[in-house]
Protein backbone atom coordinates (compact mmCIF):
# COMPACT_ATOMS: atom_id res chain seq x y z
CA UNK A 1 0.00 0.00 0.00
CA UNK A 2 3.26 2.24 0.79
CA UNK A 3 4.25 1.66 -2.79
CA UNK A 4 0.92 2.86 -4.37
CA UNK A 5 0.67 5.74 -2.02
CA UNK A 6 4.22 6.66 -3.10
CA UNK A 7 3.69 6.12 -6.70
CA UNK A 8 0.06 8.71 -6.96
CA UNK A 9 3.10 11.41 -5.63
CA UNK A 10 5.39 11.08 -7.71
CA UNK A 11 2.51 11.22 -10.87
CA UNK A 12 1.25 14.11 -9.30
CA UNK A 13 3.98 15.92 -8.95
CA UNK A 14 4.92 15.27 -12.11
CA UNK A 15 1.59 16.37 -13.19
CA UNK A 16 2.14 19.57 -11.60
CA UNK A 17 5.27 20.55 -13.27
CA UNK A 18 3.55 20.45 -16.72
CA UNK A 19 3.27 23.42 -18.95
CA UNK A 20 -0.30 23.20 -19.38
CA UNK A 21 -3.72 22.29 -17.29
CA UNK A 22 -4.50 19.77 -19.85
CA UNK A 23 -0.98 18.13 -20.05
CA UNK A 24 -0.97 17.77 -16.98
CA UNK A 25 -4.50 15.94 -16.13
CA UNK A 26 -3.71 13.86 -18.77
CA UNK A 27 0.33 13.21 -17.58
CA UNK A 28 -1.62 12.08 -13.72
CA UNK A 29 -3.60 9.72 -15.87
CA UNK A 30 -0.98 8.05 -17.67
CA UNK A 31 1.02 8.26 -15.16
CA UNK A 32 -1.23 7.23 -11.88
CA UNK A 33 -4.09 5.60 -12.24
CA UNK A 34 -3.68 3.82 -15.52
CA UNK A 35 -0.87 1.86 -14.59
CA UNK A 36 -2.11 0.97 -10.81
CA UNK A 37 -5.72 -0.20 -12.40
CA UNK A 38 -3.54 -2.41 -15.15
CA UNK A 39 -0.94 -3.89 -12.24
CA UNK A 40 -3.84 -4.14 -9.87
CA UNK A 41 -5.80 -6.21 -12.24
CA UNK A 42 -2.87 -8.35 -13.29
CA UNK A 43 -2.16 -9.28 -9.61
CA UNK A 44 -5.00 -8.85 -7.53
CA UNK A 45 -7.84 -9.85 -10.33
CA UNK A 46 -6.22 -13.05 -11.81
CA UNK A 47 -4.75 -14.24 -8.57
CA UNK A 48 -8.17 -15.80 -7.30
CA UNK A 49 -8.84 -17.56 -10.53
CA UNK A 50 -5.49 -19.20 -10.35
CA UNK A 51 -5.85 -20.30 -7.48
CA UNK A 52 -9.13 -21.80 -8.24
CA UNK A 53 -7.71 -23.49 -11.47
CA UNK A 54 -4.92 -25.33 -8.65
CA UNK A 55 -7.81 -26.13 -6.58
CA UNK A 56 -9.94 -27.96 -9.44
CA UNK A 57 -6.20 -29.42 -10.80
CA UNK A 58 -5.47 -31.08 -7.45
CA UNK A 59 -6.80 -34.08 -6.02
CA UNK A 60 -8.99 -34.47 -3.30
């Protein structure tokens, strides 16, 4: 949770030091929440169905 916390700084404070308004909602995006919602999905999302494919795999 430390990491994601650290991670929306740094894209906003990236953000902030863009030229524009609108480069600079659109640098947070790319930046913050795009690529937490694509890693969280990757390891939080598919984690459960893995584990349910192992389950149905094993023996009982």
């Amino acid at each position: 949770m430390t990491i994601v916390i650290a991670w929306i700084y740094v894209a906003l404070m990236l953000s902030l030091g863009s030229e524009s308004l609108i480069a600079g909602v659109l640098g947070f995006i790319a930046w913050g929440p795009l690529p937490l919602s694509i890693i969280w999905y990757i390891f939080v999302r598919r984690r459960p169905q893995a584990a349910k494919q192992q389950d149905a795999q094993s023996p009982p």
